[in-house]
PDB file of N, CA and C in Angstrom:
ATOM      1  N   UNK A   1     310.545 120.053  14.495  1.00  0.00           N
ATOM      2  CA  UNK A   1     310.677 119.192  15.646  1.00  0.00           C
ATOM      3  C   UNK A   1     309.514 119.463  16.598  1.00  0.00           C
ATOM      4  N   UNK A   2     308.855 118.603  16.736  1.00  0.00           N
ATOM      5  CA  UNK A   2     307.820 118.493  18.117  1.00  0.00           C
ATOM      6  C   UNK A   2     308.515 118.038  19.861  1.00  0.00           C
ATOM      7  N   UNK A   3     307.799 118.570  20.401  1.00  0.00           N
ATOM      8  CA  UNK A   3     308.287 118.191  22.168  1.00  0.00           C
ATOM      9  C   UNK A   3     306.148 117.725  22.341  1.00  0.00           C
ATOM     10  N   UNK A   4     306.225 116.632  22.994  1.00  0.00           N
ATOM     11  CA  UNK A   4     305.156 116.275  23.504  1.00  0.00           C
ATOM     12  C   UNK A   4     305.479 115.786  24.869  1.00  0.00           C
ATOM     13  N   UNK A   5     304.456 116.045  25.587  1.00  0.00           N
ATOM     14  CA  UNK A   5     304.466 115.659  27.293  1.00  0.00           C
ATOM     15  C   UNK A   5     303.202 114.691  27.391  1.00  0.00           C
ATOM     16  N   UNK A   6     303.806 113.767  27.952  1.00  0.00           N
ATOM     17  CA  UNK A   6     302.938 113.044  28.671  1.00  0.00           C
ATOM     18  C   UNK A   6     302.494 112.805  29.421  1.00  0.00           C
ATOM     19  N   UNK A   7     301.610 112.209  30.292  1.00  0.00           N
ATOM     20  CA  UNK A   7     301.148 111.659  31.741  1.00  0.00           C
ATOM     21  C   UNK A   7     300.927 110.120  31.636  1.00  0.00           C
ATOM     22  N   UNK A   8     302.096 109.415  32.889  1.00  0.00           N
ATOM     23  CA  UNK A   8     301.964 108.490  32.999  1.00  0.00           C
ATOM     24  C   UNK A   8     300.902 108.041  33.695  1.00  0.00           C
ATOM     25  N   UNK A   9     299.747 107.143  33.407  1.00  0.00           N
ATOM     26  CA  UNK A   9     298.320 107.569  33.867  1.00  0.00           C
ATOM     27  C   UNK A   9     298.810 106.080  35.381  1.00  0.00           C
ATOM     28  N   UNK A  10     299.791 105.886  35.553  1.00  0.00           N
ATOM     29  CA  UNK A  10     300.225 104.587  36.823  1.00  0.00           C
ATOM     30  C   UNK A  10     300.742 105.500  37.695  1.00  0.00           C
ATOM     31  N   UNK A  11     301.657 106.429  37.708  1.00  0.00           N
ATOM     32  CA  UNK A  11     302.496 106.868  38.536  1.00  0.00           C
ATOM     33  C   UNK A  11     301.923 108.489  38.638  1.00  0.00           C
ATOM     34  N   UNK A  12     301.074 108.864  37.596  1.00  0.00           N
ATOM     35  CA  UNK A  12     300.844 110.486  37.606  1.00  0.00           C
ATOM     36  C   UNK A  12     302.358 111.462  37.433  1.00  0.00           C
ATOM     37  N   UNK A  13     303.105 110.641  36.867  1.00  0.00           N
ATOM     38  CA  UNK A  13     304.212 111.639  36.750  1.00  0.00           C
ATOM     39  C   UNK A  13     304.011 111.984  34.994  1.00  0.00           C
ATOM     40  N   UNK A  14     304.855 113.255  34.801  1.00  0.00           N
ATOM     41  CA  UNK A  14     304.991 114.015  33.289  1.00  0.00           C
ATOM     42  C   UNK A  14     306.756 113.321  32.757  1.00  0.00           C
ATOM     43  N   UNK A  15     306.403 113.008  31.616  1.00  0.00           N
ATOM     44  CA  UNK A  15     307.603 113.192  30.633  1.00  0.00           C
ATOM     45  C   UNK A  15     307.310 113.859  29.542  1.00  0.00           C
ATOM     46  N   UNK A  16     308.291 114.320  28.755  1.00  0.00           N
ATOM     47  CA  UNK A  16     308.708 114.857  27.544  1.00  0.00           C
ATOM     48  C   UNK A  16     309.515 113.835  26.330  1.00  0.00           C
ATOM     49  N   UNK A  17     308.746 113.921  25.225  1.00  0.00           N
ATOM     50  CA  UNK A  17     309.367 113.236  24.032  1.00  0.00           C
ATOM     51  C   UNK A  17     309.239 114.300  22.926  1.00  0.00           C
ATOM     52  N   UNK A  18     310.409 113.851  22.291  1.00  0.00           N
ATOM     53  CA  UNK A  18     310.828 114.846  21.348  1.00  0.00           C
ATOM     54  C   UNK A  18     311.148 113.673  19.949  1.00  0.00           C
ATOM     55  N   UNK A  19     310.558 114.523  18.398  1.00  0.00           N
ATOM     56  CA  UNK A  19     310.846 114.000  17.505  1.00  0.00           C
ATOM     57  C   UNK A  19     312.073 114.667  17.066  1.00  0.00           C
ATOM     58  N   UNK A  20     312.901 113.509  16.128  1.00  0.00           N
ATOM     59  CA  UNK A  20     314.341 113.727  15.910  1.00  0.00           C
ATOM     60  C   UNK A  20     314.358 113.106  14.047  1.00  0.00           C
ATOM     61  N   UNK A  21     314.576 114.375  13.597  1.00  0.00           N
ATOM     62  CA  UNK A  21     314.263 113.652  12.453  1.00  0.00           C
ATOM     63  C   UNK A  21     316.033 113.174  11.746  1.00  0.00           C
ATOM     64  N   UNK A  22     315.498 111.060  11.259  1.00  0.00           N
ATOM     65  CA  UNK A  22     317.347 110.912  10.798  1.00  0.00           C
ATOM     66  C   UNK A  22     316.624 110.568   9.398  1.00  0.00           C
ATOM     67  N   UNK A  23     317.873 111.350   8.589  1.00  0.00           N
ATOM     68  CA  UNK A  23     318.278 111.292   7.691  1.00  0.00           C
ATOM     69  C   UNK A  23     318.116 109.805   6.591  1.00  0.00           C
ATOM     70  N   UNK A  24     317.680 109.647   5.662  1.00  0.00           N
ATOM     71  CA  UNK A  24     318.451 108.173   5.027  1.00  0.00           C
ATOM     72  C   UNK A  24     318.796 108.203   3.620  1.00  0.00           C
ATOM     73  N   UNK A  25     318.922 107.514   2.947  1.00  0.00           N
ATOM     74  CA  UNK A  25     319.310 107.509   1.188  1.00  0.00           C
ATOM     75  C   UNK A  25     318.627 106.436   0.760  1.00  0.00           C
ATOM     76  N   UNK A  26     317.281 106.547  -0.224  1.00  0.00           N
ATOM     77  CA  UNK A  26     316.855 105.413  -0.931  1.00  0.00           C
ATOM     78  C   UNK A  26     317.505 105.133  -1.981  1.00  0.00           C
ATOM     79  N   UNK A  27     318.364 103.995  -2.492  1.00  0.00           N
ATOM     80  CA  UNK A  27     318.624 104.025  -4.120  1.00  0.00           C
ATOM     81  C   UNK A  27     317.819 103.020  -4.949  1.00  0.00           C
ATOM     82  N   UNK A  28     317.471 103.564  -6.204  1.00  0.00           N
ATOM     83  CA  UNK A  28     316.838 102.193  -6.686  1.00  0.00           C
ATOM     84  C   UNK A  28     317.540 101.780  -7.534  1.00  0.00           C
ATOM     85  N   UNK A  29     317.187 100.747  -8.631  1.00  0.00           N
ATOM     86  CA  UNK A  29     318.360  99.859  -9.064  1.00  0.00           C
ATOM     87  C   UNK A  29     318.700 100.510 -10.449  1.00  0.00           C
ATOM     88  N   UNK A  30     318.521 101.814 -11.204  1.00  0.00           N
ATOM     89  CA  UNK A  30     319.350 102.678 -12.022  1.00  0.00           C
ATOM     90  C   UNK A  30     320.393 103.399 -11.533  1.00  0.00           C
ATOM     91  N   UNK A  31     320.698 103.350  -9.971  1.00  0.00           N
ATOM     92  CA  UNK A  31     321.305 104.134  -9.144  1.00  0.00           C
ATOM     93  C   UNK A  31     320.803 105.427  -8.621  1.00  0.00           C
ATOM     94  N   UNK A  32     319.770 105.598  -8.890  1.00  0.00           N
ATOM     95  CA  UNK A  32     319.173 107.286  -8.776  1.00  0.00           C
ATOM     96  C   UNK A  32     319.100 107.161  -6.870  1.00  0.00           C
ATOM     97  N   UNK A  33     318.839 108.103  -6.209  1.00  0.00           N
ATOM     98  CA  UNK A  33     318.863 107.952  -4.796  1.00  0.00           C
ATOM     99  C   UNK A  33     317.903 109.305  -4.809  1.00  0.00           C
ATOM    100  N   UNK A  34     317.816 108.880  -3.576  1.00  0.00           N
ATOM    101  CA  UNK A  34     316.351 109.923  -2.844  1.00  0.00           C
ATOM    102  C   UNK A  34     316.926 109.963  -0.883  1.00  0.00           C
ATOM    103  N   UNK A  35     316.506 111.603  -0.992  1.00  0.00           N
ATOM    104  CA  UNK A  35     316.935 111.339   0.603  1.00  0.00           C
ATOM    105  C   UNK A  35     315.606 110.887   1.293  1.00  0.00           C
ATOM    106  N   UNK A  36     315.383 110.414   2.276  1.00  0.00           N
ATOM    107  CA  UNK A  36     314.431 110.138   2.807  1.00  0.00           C
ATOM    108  C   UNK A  36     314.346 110.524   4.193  1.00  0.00           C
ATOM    109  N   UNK A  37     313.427 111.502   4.794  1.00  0.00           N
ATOM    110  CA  UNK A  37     313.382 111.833   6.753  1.00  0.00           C
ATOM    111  C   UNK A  37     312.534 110.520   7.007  1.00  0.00           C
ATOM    112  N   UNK A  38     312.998 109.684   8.603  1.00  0.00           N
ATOM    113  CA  UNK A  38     312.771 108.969   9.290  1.00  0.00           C
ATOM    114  C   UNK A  38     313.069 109.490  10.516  1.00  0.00           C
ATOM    115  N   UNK A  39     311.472 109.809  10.994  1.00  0.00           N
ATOM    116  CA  UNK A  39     311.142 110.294  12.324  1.00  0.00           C
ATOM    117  C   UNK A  39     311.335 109.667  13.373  1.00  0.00           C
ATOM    118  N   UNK A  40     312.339 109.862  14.358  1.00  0.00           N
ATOM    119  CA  UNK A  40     312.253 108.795  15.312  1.00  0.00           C
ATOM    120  C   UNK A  40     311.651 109.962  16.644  1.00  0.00           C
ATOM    121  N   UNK A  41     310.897 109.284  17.569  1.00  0.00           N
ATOM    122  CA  UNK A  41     310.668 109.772  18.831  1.00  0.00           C
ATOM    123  C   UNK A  41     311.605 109.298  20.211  1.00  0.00           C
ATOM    124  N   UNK A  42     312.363 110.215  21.165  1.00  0.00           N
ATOM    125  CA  UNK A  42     313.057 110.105  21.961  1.00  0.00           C
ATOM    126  C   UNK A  42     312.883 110.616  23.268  1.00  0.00           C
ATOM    127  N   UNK A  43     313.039 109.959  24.170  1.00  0.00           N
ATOM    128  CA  UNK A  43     312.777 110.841  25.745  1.00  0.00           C
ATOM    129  C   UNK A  43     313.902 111.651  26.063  1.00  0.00           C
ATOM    130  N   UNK A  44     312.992 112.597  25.968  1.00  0.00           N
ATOM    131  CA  UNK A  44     314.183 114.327  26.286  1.00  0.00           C
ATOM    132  C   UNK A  44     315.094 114.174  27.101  1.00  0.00           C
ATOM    133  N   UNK A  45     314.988 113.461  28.281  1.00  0.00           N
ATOM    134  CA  UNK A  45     316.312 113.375  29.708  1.00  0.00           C
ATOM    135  C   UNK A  45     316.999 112.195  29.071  1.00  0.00           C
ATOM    136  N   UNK A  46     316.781 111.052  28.854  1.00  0.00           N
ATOM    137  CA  UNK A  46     317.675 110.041  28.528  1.00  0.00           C
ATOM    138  C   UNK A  46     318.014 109.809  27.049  1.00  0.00           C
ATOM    139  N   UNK A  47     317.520 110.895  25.724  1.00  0.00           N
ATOM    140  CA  UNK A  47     317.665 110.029  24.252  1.00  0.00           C
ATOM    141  C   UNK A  47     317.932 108.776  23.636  1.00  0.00           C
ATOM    142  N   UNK A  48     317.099 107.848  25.002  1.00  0.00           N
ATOM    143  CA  UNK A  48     316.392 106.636  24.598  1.00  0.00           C
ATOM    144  C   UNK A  48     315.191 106.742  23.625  1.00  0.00           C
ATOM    145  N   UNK A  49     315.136 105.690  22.842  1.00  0.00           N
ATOM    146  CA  UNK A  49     314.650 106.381  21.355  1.00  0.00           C
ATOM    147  C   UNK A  49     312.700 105.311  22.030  1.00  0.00           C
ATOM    148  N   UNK A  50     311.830 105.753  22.044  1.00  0.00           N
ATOM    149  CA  UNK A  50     310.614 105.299  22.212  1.00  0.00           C
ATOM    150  C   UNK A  50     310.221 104.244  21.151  1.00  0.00           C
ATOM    151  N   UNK A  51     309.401 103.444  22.261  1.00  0.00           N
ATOM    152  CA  UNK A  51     309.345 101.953  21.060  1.00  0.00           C
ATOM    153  C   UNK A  51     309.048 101.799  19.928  1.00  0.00           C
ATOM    154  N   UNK A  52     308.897 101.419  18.716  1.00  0.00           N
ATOM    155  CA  UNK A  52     308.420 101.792  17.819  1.00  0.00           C
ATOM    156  C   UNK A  52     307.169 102.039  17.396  1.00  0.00           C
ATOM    157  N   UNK A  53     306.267 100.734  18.425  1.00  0.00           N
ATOM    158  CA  UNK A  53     305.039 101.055  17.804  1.00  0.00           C
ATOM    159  C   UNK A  53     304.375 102.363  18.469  1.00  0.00           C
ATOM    160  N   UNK A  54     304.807 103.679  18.904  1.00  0.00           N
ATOM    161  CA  UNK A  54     303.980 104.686  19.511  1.00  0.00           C
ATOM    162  C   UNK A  54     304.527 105.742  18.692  1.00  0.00           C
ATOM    163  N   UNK A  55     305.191 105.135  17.567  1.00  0.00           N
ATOM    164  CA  UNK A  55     305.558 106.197  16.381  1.00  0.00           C
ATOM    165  C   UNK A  55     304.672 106.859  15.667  1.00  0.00           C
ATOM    166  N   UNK A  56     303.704 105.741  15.431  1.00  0.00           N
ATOM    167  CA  UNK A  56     302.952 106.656  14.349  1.00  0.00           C
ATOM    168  C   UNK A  56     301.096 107.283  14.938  1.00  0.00           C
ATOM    169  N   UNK A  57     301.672 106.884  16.304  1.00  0.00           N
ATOM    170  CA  UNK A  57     300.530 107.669  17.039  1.00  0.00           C
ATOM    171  C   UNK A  57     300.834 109.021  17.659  1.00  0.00           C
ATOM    172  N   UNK A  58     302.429 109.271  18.051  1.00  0.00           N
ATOM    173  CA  UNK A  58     302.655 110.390  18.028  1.00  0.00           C
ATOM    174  C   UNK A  58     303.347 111.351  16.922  1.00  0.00           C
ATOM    175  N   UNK A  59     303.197 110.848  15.842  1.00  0.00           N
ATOM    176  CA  UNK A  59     302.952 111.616  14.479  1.00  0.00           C
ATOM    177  C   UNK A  59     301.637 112.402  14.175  1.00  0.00           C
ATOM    178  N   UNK A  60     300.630 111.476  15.110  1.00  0.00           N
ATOM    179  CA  UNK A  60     299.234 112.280  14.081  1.00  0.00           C
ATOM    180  C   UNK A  60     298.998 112.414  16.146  1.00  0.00           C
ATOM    181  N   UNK A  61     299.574 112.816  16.795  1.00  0.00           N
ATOM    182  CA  UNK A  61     298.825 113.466  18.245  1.00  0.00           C
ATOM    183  C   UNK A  61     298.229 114.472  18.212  1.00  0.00           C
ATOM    184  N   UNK A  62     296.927 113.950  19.133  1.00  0.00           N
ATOM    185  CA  UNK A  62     296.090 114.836  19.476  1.00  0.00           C
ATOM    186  C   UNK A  62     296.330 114.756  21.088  1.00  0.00           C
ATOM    187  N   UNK A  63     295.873 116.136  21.602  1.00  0.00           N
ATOM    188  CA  UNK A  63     295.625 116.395  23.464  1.00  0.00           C
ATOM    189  C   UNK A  63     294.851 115.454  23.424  1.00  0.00           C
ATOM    190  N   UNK A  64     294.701 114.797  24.799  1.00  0.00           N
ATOM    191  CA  UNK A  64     293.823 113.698  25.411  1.00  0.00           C
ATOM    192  C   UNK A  64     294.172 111.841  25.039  1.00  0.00           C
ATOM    193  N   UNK A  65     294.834 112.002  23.693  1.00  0.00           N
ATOM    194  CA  UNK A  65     294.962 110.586  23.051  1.00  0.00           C
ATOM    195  C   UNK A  65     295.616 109.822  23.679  1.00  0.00           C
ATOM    196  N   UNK A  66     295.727 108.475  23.957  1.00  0.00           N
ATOM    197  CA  UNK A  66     296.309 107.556  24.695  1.00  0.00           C
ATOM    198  C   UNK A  66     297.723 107.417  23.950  1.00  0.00           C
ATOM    199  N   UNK A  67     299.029 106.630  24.409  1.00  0.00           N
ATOM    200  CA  UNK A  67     299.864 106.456  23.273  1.00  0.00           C
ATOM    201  C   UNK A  67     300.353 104.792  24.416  1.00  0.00           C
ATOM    202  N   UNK A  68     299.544 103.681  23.520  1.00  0.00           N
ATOM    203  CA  UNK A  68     300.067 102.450  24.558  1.00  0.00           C
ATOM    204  C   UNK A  68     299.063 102.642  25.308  1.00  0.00           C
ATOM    205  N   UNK A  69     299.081 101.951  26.464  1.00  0.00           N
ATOM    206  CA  UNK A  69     298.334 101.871  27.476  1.00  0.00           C
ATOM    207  C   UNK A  69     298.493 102.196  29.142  1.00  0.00           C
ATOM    208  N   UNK A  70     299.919 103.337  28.920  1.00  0.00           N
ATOM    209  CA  UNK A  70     299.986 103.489  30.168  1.00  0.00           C
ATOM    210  C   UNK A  70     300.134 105.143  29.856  1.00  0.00           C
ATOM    211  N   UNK A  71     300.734 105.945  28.916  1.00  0.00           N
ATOM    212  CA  UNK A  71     300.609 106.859  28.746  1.00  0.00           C
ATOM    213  C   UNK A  71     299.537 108.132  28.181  1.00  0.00           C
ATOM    214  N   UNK A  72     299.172 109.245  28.569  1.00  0.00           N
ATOM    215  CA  UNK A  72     298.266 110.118  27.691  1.00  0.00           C
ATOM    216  C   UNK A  72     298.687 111.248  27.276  1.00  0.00           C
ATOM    217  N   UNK A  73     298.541 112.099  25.941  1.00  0.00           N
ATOM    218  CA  UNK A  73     299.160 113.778  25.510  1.00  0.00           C
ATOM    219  C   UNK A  73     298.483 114.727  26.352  1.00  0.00           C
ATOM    220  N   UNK A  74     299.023 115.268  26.988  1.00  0.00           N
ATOM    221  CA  UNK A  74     298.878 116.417  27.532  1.00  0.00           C
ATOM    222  C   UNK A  74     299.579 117.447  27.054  1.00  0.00           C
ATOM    223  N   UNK A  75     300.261 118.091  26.233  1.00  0.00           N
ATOM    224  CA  UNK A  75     300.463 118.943  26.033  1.00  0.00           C
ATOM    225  C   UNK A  75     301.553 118.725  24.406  1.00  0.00           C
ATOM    226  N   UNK A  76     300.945 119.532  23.373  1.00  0.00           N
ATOM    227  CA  UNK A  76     301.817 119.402  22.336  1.00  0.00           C
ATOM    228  C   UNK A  76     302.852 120.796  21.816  1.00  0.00           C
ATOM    229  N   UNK A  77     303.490 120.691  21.446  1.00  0.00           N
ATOM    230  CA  UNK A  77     304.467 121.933  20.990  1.00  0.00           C
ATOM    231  C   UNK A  77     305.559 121.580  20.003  1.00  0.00           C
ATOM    232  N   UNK A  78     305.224 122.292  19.186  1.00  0.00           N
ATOM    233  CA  UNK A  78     305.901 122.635  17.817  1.00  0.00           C
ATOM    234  C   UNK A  78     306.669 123.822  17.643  1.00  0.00           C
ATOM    235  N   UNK A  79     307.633 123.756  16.731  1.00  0.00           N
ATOM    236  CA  UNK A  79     308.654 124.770  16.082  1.00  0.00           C
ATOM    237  C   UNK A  79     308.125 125.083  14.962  1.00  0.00           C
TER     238      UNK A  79
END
């Protein structure tokens, strides 16, 4: 699980988003199944789940990177 902080670059305030990894089951049509992780990203105070498209930019985050156009990474942390 990652915690990333942001800076809202409008208001200068910090949030925190956290990845949550859910679970799923692929089956294909012999019946065989596969589990599958689907990463979702969520804001730490409310576990309102972040829009989708800033998913796969905060998968590959770097410090400094934009995510959208109002937010930037400031700080990353991992388990």
């Amino acid at each position: 699980m990652a915690i990333i902080t942001l800076r809202d670059i409008e208001t200068n305030n910090n949030l925190r988003v956290k990845s949550v990894i859910d679970p799923g089951i692929k089956f294909d049509a012999s019946g065989k199944f596969e589990i599958i992780k689907n990463i979702k990203w969520m804001f730490e105070d409310t576990e309102l789940e972040l829009p989708t498209e800033f998913h796969d930019t905060l998968n590959h985050a770097k410090l400094d990177q934009y995510v959208g156009l109002q937010y930037v990474i400031i700080k990353i942390e991992t388990n």
